[in-house]
PDB file of N, CA and C in Angstrom:
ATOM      1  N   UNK A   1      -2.643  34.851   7.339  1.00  0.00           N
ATOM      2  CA  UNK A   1      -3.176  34.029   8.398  1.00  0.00           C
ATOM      3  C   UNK A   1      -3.515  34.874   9.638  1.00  0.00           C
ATOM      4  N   UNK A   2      -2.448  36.010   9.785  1.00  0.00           N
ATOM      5  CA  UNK A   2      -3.254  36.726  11.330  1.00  0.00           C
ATOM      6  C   UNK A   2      -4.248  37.231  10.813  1.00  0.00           C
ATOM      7  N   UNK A   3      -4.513  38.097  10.408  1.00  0.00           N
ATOM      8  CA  UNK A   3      -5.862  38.725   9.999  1.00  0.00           C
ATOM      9  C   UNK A   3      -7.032  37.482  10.593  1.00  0.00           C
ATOM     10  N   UNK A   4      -7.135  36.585   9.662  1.00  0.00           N
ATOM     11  CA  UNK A   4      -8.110  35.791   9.946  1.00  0.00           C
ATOM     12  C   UNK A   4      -8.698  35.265  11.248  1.00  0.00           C
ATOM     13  N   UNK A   5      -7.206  34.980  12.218  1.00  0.00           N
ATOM     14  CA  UNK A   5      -7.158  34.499  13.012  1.00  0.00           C
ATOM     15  C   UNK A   5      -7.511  35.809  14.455  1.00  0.00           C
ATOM     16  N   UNK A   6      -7.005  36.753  14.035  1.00  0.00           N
ATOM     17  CA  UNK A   6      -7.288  37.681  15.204  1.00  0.00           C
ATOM     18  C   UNK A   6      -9.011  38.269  15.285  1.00  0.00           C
ATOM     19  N   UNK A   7      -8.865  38.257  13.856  1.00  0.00           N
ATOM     20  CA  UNK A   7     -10.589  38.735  13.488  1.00  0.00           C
ATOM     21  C   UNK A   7     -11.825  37.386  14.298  1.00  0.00           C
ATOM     22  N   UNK A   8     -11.211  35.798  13.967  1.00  0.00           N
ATOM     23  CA  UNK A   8     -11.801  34.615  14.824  1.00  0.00           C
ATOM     24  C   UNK A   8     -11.922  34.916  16.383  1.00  0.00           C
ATOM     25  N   UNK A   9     -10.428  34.973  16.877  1.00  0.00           N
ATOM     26  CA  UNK A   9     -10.745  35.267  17.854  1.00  0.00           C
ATOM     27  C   UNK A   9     -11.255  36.120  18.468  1.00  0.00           C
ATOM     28  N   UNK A  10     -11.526  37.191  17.830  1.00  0.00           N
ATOM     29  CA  UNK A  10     -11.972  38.337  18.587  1.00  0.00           C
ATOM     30  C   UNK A  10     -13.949  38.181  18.493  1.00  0.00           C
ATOM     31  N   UNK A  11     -13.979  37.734  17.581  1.00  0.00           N
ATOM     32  CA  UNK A  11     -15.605  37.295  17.371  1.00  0.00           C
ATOM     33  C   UNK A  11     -16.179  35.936  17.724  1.00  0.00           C
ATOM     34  N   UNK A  12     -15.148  35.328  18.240  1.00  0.00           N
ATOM     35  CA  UNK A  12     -15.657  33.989  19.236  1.00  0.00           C
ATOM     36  C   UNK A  12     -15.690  34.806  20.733  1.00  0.00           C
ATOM     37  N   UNK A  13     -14.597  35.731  21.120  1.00  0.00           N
ATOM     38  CA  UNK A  13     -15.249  36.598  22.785  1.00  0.00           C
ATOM     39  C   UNK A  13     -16.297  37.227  22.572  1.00  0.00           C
ATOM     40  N   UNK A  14     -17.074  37.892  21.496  1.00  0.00           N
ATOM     41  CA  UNK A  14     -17.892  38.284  21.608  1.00  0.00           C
ATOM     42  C   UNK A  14     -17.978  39.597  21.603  1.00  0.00           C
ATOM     43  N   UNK A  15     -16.754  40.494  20.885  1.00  0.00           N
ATOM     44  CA  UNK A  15     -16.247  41.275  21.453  1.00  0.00           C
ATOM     45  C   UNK A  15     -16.030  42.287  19.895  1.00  0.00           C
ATOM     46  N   UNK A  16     -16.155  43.658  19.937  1.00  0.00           N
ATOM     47  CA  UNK A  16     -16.205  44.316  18.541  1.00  0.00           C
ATOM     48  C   UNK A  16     -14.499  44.698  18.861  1.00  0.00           C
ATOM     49  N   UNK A  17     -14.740  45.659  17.633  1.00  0.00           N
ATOM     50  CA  UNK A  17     -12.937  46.449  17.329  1.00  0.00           C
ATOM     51  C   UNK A  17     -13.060  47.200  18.482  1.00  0.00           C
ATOM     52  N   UNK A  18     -13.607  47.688  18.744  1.00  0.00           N
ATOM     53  CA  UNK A  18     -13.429  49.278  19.767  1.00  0.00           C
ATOM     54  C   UNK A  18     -13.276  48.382  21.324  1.00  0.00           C
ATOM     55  N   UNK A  19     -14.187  47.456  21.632  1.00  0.00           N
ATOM     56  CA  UNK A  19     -13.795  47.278  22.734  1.00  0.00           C
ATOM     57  C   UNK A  19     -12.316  46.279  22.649  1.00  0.00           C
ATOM     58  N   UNK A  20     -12.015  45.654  22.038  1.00  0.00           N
ATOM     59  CA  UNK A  20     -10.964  45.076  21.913  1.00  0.00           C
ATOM     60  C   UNK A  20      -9.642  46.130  21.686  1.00  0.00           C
ATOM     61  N   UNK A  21      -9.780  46.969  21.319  1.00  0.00           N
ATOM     62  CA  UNK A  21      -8.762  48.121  21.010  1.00  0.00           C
ATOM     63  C   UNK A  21      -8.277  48.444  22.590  1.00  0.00           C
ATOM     64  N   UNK A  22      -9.585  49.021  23.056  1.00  0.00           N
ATOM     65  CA  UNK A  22      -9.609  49.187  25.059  1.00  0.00           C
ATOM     66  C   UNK A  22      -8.419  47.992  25.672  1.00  0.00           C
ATOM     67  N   UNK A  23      -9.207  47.176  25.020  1.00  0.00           N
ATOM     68  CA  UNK A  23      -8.468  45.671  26.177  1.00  0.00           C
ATOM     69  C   UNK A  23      -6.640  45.936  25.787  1.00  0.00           C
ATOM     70  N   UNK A  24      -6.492  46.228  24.859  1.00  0.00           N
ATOM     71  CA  UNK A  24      -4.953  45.806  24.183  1.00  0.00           C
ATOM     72  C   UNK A  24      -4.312  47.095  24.536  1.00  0.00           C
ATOM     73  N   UNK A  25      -5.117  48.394  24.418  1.00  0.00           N
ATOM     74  CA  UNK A  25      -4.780  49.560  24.555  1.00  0.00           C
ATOM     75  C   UNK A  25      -4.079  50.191  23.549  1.00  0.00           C
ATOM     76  N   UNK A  26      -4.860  50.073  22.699  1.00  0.00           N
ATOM     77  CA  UNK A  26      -4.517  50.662  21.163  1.00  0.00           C
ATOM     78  C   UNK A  26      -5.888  51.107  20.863  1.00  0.00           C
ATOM     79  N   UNK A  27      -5.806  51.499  19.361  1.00  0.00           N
ATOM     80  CA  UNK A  27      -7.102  52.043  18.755  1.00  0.00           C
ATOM     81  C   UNK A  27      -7.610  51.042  17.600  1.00  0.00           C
ATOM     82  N   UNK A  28      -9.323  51.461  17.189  1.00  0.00           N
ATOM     83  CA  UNK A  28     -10.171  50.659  16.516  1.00  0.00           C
ATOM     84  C   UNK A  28      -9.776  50.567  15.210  1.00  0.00           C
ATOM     85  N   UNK A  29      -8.757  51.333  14.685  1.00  0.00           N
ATOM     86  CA  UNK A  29      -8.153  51.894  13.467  1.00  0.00           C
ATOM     87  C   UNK A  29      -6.923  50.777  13.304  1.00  0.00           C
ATOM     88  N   UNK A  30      -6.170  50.483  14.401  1.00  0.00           N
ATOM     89  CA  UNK A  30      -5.443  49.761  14.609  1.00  0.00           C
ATOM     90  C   UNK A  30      -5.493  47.847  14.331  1.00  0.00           C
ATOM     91  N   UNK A  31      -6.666  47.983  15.005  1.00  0.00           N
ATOM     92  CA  UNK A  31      -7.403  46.384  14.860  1.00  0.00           C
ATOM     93  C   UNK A  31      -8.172  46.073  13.647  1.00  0.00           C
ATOM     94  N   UNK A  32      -8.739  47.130  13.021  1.00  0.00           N
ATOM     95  CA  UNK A  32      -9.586  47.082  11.781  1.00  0.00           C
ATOM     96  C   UNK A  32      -7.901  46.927  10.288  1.00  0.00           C
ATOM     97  N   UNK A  33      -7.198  47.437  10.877  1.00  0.00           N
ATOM     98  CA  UNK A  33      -6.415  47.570   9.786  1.00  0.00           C
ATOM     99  C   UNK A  33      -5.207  46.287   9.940  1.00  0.00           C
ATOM    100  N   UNK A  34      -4.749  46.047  11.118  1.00  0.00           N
ATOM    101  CA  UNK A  34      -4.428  43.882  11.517  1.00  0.00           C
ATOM    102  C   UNK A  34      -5.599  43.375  10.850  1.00  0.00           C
ATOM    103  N   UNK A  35      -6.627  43.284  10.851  1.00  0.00           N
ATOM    104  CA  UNK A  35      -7.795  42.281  10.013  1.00  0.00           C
ATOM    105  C   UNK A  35      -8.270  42.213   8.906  1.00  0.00           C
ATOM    106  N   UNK A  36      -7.967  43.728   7.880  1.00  0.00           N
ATOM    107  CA  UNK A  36      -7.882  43.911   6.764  1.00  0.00           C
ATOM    108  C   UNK A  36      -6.392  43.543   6.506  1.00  0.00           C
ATOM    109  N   UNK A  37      -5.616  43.339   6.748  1.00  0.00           N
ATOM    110  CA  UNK A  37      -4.329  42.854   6.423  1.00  0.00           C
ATOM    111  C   UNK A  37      -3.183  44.014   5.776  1.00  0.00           C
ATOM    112  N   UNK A  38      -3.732  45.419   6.404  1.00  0.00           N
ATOM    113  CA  UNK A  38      -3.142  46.896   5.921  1.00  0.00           C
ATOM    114  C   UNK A  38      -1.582  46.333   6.801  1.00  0.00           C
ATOM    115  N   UNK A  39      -1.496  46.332   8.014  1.00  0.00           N
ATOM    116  CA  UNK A  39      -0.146  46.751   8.897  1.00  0.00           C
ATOM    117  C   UNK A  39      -0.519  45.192   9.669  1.00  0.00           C
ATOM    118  N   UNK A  40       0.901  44.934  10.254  1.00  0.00           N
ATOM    119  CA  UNK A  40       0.753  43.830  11.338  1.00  0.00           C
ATOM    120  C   UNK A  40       1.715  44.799  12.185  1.00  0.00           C
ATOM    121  N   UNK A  41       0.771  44.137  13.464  1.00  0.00           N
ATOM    122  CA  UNK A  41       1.037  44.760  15.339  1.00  0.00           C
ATOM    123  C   UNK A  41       2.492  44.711  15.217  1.00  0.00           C
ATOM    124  N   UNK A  42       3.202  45.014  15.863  1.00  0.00           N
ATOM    125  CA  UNK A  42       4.560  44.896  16.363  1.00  0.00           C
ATOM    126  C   UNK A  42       4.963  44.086  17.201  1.00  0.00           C
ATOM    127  N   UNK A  43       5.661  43.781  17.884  1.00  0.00           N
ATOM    128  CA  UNK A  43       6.086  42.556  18.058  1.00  0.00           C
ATOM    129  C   UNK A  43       5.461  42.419  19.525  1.00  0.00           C
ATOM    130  N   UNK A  44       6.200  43.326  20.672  1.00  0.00           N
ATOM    131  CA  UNK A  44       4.985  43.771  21.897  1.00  0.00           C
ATOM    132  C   UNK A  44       3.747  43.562  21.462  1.00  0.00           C
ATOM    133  N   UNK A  45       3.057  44.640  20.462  1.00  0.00           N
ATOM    134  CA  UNK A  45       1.415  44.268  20.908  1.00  0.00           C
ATOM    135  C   UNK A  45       1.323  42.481  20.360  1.00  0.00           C
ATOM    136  N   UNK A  46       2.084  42.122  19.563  1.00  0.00           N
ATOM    137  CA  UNK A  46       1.657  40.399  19.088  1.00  0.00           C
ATOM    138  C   UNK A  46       1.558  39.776  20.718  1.00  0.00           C
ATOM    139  N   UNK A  47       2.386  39.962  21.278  1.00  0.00           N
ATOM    140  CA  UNK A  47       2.703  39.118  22.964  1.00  0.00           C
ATOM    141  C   UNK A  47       1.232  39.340  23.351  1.00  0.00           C
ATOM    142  N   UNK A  48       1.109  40.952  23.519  1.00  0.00           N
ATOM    143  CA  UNK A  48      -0.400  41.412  24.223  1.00  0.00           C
ATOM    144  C   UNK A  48      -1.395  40.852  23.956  1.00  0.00           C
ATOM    145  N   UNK A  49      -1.580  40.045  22.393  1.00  0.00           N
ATOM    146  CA  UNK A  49      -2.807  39.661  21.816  1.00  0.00           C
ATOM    147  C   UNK A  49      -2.952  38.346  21.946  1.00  0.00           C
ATOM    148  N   UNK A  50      -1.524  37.888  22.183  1.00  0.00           N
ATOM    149  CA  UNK A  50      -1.389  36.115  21.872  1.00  0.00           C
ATOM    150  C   UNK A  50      -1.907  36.239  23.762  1.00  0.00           C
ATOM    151  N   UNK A  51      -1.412  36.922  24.947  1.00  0.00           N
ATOM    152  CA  UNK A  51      -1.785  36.947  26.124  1.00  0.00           C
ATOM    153  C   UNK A  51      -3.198  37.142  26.218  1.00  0.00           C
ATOM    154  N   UNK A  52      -3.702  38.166  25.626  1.00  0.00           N
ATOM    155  CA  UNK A  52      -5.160  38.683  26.123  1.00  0.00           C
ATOM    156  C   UNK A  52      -5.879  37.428  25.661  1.00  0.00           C
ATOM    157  N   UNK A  53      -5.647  36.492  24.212  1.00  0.00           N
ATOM    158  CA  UNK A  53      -6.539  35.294  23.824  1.00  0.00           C
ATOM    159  C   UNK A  53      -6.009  34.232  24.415  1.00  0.00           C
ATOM    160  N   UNK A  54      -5.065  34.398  25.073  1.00  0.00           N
ATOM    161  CA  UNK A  54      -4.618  33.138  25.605  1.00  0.00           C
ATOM    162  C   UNK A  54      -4.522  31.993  24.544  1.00  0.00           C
ATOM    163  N   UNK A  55      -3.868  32.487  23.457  1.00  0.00           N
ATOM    164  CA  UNK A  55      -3.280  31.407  22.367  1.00  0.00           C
ATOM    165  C   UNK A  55      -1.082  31.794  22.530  1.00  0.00           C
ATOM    166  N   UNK A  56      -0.927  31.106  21.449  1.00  0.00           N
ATOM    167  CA  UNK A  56       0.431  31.024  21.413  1.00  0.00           C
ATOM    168  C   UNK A  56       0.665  32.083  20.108  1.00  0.00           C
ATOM    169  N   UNK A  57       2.161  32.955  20.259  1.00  0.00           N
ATOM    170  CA  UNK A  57       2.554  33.583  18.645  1.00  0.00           C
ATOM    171  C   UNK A  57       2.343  32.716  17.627  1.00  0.00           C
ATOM    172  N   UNK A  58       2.885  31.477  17.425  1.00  0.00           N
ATOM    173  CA  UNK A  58       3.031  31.030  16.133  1.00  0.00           C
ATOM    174  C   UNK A  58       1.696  30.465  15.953  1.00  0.00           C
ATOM    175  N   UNK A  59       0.593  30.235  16.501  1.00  0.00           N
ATOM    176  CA  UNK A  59      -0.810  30.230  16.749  1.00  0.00           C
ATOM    177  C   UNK A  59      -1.176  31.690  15.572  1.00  0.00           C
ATOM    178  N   UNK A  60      -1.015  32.709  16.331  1.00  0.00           N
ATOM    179  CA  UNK A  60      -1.812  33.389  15.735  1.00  0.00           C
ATOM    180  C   UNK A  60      -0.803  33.903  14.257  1.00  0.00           C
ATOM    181  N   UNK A  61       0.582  33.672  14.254  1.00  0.00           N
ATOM    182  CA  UNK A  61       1.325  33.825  12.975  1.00  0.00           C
ATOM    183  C   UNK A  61       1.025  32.832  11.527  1.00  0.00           C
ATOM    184  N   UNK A  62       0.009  31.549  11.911  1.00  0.00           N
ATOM    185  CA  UNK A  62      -0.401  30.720  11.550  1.00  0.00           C
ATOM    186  C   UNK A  62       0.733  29.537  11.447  1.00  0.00           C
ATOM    187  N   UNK A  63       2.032  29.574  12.401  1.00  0.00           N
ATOM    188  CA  UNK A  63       2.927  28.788  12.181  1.00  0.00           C
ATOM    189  C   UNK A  63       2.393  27.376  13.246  1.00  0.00           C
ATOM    190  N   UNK A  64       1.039  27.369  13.816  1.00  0.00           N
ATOM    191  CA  UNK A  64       0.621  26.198  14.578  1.00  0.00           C
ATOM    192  C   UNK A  64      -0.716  26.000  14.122  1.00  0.00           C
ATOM    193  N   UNK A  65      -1.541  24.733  14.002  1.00  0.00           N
ATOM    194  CA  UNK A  65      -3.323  25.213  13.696  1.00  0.00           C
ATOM    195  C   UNK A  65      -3.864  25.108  14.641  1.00  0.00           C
ATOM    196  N   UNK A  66      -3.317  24.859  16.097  1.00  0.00           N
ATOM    197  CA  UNK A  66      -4.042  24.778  17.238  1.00  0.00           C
ATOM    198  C   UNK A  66      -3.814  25.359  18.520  1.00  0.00           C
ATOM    199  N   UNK A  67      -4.288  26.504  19.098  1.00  0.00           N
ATOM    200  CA  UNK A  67      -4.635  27.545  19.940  1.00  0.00           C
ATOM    201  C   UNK A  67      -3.833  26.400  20.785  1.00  0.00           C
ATOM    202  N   UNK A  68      -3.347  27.075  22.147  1.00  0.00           N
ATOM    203  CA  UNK A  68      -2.218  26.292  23.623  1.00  0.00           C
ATOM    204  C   UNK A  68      -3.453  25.057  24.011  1.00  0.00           C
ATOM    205  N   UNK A  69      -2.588  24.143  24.212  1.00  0.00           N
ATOM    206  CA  UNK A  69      -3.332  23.081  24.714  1.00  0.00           C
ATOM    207  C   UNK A  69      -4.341  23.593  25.814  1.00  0.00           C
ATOM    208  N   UNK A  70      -5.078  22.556  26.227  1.00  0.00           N
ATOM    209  CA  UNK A  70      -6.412  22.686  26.805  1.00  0.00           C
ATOM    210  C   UNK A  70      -7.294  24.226  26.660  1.00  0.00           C
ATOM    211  N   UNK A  71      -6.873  24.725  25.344  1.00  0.00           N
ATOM    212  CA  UNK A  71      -7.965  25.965  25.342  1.00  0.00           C
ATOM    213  C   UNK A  71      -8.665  25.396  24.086  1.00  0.00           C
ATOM    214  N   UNK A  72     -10.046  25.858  23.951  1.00  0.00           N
ATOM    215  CA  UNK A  72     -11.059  25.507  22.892  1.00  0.00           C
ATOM    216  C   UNK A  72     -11.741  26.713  22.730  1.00  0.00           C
ATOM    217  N   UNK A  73     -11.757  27.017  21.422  1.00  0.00           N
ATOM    218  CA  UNK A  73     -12.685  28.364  20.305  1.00  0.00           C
ATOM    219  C   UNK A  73     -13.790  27.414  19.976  1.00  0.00           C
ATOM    220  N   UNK A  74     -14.653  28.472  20.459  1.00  0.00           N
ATOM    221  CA  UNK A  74     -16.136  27.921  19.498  1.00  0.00           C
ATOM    222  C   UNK A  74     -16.221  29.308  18.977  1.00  0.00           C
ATOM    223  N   UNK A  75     -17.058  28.856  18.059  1.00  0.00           N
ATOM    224  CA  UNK A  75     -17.277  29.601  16.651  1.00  0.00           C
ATOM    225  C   UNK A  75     -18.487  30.493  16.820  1.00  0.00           C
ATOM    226  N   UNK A  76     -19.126  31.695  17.549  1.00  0.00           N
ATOM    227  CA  UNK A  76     -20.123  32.079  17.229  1.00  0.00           C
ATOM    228  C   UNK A  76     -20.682  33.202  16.748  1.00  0.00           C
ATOM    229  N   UNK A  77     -19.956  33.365  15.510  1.00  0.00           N
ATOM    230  CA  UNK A  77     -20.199  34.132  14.038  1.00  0.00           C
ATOM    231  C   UNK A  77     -21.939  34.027  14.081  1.00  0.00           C
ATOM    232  N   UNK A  78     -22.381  35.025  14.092  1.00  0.00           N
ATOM    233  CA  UNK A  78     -23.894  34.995  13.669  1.00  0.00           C
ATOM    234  C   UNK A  78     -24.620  35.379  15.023  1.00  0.00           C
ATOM    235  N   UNK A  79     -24.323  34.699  16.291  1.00  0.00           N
ATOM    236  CA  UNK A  79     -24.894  34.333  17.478  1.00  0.00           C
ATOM    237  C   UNK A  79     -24.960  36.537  17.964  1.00  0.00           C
ATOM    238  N   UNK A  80     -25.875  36.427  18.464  1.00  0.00           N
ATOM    239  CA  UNK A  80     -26.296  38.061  19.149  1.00  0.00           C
ATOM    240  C   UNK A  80     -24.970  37.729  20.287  1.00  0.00           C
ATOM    241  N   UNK A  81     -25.369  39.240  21.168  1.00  0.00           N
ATOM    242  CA  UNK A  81     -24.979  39.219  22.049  1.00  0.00           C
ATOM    243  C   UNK A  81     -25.320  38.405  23.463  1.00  0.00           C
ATOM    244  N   UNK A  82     -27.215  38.671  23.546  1.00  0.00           N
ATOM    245  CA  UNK A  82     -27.223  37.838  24.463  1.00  0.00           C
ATOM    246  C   UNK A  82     -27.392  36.257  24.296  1.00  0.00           C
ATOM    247  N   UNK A  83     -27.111  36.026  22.889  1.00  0.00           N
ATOM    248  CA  UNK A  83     -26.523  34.316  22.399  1.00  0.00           C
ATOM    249  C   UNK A  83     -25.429  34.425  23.392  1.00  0.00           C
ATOM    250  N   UNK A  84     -24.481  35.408  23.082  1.00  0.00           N
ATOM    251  CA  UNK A  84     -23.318  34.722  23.410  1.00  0.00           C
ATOM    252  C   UNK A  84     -23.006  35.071  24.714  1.00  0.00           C
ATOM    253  N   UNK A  85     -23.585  35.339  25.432  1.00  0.00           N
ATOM    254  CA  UNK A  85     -24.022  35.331  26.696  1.00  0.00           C
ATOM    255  C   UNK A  85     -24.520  34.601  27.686  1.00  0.00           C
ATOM    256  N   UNK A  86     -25.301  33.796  27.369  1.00  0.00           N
ATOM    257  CA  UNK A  86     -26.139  32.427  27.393  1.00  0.00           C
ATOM    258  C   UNK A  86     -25.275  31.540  27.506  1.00  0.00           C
ATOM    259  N   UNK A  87     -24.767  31.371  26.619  1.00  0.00           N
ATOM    260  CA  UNK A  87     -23.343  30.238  26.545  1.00  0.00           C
ATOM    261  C   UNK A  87     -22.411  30.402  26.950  1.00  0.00           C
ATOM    262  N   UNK A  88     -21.642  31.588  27.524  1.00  0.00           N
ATOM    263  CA  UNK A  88     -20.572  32.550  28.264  1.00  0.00           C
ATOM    264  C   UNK A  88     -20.932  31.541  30.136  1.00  0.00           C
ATOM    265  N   UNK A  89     -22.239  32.035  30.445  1.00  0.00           N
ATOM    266  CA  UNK A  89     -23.084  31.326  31.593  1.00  0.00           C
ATOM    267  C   UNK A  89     -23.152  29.992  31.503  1.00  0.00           C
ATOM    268  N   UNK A  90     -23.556  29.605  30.633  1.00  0.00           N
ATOM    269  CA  UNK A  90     -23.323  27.708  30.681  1.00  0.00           C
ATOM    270  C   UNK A  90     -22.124  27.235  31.060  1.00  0.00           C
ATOM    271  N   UNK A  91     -21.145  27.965  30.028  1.00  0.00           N
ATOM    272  CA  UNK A  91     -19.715  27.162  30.555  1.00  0.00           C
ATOM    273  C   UNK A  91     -19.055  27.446  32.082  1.00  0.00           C
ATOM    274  N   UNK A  92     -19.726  28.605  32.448  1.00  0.00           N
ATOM    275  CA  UNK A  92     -19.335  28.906  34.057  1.00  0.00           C
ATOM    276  C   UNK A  92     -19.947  28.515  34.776  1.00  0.00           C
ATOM    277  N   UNK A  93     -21.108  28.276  34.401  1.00  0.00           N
ATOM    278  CA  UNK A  93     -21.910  26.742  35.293  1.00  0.00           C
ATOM    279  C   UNK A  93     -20.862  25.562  35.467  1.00  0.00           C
ATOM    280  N   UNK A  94     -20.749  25.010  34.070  1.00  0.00           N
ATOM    281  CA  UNK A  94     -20.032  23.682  33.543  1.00  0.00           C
ATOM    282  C   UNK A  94     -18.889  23.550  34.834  1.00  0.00           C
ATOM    283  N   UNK A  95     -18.132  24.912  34.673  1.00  0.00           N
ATOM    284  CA  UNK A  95     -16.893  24.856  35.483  1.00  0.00           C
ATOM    285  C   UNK A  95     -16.627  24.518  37.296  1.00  0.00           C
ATOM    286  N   UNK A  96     -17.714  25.325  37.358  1.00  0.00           N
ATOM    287  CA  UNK A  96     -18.115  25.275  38.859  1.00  0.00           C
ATOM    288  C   UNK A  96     -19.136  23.820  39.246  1.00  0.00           C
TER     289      UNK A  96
END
């Protein structure tokens, strides 16, 4: 279940291995191999990842099916960059 789930979230921000490696402060080797399902993070970087997505551990351990209340994943597998960019701007319209 993490694999799946870290690989989701990381491609609903919009965001590849390498720069996500930056954000967590680990390497692309590291994140490619959590999503192939080689090694799982340690227990620290799990906190770092469940913090940086702003979901919960048992969220991303698959022990919940739904990310912390009032947060919402959209799905945009396929969408370019400046797709997901476009829509990044809408919702910060929305907000304001």
């Amino acid at each position: 279940m993490f694999p799946e789930r870290i690989k989701y979230l990381r491609q609903t921000q919009g965001i590849n291995q390498v720069q996500l490696a930056e954000k967590l402060g680990t390497t692309k080797q590291s994140i490619s191999n959590w999503e192939n399902d080689n090694i799982v993070p340690s227990v620290d970087m799990l906190e770092r990842i469940a913090d940086f997505f702003k979901v919960s551990t048992d969220y991303l351990l698959g022990r919940e099916e739904k990310p912390m209340t009032g947060i919402r994943l959209l799905d945009v597998t396929g969408l370019t960059a400046t797709q997901i960019s476009h829509i990044m701007a809408l919702i910060d319209d929305l907000r304001n």
